[in-house]
Each structure stands twice: as structure tokens, then as C-alpha cells.
N, C-alpha and C. Protein backbone atom coordinates (compact mmCIF):
# COMPACT_ATOMS: atom_id res chain seq x y z
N UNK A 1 0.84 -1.18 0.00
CA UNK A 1 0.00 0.00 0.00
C UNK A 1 0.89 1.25 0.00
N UNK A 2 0.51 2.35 -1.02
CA UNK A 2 1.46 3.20 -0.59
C UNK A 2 1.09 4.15 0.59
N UNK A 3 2.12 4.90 0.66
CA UNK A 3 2.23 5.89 1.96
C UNK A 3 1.25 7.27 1.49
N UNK A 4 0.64 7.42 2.40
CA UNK A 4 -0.35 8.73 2.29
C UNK A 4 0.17 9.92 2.66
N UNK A 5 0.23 10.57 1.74
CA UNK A 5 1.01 12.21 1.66
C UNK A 5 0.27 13.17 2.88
N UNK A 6 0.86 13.77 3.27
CA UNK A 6 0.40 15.37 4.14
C UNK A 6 0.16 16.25 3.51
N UNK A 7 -0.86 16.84 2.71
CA UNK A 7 -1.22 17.62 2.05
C UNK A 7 -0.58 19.45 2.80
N UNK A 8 -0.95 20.15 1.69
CA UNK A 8 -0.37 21.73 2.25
C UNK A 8 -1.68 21.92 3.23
N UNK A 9 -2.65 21.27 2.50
CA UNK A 9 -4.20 22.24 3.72
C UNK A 9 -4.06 21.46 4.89
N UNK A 10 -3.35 20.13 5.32
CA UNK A 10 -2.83 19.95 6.50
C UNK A 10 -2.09 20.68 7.19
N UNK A 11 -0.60 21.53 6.44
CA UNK A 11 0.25 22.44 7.10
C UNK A 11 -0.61 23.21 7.45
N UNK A 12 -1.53 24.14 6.73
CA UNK A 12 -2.06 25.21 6.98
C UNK A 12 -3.22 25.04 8.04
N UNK A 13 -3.74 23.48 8.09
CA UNK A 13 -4.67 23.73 9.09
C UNK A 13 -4.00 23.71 10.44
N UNK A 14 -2.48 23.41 10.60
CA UNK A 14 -1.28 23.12 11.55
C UNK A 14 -1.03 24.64 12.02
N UNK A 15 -0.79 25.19 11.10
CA UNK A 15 -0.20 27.00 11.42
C UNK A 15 -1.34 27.70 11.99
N UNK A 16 -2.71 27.26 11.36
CA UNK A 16 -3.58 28.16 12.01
C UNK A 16 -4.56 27.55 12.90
N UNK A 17 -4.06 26.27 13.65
CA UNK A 17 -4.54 25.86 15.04
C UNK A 17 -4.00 26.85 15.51
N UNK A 18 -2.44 26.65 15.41
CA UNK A 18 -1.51 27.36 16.27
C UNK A 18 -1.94 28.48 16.61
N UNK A 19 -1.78 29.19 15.42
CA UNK A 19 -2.24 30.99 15.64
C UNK A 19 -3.20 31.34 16.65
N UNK A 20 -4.46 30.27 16.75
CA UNK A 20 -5.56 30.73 17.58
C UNK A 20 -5.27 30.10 18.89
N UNK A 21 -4.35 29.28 19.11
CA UNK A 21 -3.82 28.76 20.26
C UNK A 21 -2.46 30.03 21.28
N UNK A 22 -2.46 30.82 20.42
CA UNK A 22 -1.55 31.96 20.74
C UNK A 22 0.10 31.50 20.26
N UNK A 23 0.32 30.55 19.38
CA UNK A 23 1.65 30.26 19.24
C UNK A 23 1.58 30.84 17.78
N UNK A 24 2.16 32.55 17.57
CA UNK A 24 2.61 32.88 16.11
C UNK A 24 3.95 32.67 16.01
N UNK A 25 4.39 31.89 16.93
CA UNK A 25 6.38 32.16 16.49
C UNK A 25 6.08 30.69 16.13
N UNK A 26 5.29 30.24 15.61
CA UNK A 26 5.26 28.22 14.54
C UNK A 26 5.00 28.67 13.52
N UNK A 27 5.32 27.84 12.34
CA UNK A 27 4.63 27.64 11.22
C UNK A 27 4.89 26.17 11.09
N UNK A 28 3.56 25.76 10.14
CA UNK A 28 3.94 24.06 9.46
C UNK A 28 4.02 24.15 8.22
N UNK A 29 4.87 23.16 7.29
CA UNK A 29 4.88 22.39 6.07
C UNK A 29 4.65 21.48 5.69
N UNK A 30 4.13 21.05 4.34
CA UNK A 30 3.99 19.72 4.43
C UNK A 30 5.20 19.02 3.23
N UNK A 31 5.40 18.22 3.61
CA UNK A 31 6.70 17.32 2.56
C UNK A 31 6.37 15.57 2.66
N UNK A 32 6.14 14.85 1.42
CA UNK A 32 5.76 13.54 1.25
C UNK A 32 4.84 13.42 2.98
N UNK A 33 5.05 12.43 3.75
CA UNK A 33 3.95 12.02 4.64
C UNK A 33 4.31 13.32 5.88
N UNK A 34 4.52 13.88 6.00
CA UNK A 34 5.28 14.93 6.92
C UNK A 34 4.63 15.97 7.04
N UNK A 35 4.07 16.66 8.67
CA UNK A 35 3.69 17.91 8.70
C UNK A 35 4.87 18.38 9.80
N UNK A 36 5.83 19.15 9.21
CA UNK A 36 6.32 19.44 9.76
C UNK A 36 6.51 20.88 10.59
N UNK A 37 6.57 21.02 11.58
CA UNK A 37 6.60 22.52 12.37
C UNK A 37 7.66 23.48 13.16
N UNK A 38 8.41 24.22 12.36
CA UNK A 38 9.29 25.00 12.52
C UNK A 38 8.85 26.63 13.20
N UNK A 39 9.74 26.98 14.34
CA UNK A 39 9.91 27.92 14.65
C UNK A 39 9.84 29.45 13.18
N UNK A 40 9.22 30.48 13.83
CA UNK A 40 9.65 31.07 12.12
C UNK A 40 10.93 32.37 12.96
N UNK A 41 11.78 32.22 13.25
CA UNK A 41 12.83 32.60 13.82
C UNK A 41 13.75 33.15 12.56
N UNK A 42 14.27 33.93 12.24
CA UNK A 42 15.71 34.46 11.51
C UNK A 42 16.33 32.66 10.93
N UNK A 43 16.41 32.06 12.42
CA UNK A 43 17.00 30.94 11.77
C UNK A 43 16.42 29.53 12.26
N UNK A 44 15.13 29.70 11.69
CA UNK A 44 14.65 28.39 12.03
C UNK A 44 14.93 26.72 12.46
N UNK A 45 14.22 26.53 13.20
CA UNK A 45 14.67 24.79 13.76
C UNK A 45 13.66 24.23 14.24
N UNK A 46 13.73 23.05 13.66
CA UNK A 46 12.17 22.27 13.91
C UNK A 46 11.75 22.18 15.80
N UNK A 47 10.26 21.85 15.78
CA UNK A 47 9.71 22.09 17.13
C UNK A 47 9.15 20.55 16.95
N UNK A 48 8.49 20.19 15.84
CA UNK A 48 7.35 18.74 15.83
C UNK A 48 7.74 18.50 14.95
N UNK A 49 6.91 16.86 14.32
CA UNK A 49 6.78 16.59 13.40
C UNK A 49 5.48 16.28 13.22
N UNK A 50 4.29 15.43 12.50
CA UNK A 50 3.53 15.09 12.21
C UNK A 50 3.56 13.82 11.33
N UNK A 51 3.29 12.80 11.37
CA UNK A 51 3.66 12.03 10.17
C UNK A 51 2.10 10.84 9.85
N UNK A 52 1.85 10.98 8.97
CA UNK A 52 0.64 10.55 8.24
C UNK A 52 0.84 8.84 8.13
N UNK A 53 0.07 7.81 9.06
CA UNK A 53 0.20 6.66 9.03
C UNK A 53 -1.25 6.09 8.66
N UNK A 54 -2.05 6.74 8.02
CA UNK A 54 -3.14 6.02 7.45
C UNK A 54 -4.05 7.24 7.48
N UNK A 55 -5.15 6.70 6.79
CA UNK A 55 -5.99 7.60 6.26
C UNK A 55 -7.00 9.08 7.02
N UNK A 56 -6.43 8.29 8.42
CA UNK A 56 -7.11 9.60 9.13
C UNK A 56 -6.36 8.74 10.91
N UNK A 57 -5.08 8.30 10.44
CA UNK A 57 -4.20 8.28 11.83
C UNK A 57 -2.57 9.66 11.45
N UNK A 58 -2.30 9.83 12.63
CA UNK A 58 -1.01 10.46 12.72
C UNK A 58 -0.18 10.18 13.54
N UNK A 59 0.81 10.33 13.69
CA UNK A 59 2.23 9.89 14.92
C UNK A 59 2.85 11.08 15.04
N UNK A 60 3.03 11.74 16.39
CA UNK A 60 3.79 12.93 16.87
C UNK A 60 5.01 12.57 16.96
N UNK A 61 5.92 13.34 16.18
CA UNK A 61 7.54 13.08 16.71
C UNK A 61 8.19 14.03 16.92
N UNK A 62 8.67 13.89 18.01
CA UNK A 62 9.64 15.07 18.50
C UNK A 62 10.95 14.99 18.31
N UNK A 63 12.03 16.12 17.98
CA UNK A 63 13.13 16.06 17.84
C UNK A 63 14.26 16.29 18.91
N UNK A 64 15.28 15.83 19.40
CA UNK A 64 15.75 15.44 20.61
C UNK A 64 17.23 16.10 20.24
N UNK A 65 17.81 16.35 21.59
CA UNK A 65 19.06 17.21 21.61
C UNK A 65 20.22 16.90 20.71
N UNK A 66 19.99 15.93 19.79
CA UNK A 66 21.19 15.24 19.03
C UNK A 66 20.54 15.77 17.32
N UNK A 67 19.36 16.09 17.44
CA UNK A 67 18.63 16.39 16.15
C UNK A 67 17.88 15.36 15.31
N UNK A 68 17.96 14.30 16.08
CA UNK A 68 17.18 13.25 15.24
C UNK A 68 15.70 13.02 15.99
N UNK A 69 15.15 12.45 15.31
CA UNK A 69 13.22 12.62 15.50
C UNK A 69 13.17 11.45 16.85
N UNK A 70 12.21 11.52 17.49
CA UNK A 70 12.31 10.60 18.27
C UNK A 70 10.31 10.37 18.50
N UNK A 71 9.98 9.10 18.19
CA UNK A 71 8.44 9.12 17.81
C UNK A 71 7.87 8.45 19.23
N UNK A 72 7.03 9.15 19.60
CA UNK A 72 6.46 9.38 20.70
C UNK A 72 5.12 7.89 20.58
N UNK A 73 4.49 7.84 21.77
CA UNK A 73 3.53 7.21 22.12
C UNK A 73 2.01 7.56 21.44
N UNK A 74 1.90 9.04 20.58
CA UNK A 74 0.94 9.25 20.54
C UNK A 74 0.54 8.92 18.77
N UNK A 75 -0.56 8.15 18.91
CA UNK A 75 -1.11 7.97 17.49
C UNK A 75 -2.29 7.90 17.56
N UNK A 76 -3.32 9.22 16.97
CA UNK A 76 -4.19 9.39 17.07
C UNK A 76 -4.73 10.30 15.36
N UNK A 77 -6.00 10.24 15.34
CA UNK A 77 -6.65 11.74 14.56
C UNK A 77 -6.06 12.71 14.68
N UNK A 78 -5.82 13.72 13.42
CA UNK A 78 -4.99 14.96 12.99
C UNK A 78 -5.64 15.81 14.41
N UNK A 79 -7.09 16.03 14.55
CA UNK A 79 -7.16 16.71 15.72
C UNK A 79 -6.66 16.79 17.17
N UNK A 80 -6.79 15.46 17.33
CA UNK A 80 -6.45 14.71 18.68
C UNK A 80 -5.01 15.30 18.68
N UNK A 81 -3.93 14.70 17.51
CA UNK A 81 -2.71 15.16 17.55
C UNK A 81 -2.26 16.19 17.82
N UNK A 82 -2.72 17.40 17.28
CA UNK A 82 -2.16 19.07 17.50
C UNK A 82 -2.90 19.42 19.31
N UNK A 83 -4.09 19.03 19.71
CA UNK A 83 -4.46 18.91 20.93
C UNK A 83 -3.26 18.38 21.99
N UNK A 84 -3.06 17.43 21.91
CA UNK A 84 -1.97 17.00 22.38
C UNK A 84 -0.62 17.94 22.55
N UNK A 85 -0.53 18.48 21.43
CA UNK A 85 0.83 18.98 21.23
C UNK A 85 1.05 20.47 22.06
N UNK A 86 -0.40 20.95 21.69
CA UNK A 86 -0.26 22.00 22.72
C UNK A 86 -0.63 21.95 24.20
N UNK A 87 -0.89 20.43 24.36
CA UNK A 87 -1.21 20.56 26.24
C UNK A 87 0.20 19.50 26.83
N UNK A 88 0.21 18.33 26.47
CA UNK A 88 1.39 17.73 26.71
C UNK A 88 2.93 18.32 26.09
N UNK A 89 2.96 18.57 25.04
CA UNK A 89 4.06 19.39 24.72
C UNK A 89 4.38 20.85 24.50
N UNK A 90 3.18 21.49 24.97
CA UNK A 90 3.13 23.10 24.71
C UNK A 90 4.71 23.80 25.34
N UNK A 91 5.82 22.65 25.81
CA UNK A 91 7.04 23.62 26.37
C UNK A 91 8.11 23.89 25.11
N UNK A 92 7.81 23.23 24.24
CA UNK A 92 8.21 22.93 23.11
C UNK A 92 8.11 24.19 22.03
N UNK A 93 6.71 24.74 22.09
CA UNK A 93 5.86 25.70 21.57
C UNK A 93 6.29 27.28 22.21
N UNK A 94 6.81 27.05 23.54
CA UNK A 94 7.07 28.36 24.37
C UNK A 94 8.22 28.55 24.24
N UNK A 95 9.47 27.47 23.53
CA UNK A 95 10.49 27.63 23.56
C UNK A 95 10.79 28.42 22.76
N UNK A 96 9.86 28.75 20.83
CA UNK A 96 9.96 29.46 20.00
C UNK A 96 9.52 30.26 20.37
N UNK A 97 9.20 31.05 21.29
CA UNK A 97 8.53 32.44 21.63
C UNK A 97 9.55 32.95 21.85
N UNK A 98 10.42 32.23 23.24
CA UNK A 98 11.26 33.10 24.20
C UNK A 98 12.79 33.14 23.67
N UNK A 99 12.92 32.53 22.19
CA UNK A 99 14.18 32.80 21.70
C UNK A 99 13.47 33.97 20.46
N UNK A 100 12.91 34.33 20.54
CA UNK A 100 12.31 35.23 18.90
C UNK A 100 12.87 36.52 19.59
């Protein structure tokens, strides 16, 4: 079976959870199964990942002090996922504020 892409209206529905969640220092992209979410900093560096494991599942991965992804426990609905991200990982989210 092939792998199911992350569309852009996924990034965008990613950037503008955020926005109304009060996090404007995120933005997301999307690339093959990947929503990915970068700080928008001078010099950006990833905060999440998102990664598309079926037709309406996702897997949160976080990136760890060495720079490689490290995939978490959570696999749920695109909603469920960004929910998550801002209550269990929202330190993640505050970190791009307080370096901007």
C-alpha cells in the first residue's frame, strides 16, 4: 500500500490551530507524509513533526538534543494530535517564543 502524503491544507490547518492557540512564532509544512513545524525565527529549527500513518491516523515526533526525531507514544486523529501537542508538549511551543 502506498504511503499517504500530508497535504499543504494539512500544514495550513497546523499554522492556524496554532495561531488561535496563541503560538505565532510556529509555522507548518507539508513534505511527502510529513507535517512538519518550525519555529519562524531568523533561523529556524524544527519544534514537531507530524507524520501521516493512514488515512485519518497520525504519529507525533519530536526532535531530541542530538537532532534526530524521536516518535512518541501518541497515534491518534490529525485533531487529537495538534491537541496534544499543545497541552502535553506546549514547552516545546514556548520555547519558540522566548528565543524570537
Amino acid at each position: 500500500m502506498p504511503k499517504l502524503k500530508a497535504e499543504p491544507s494539512h500544514a495550513d490547518a497546523v499554522t492556524r490551530f496554532l495561531l488561535t492557540h496563541g503560538y505565532s512564532d510556529a509555522a507548518a509544512r507539508a513534505r511527502a507524509d510529513l507535517v512538519t513545524i518550525s519555529s519562524t525565527a531568523p533561523e529556524p529549527w524544527p519544534l514537531a513533526r507530524l507524520r501521516r500513518v493512514g488515512p485519518s491516523l497520525w504519529l507525533l515526533e519530536m526532535p531530541t538534543h542530538t537532532g534526530r526525531w524521536e516518535i512518541t507514544a501518541y497515534r491518534a486523529p490529525f485533531d487529537h494530535v495538534l491537541a496534544l501537542l499543545v497541552t502535553e508538549f506546549s514547552w516545546i511551543l514556548h520555547e519558540a517564543r522566548e528565543t524570537r
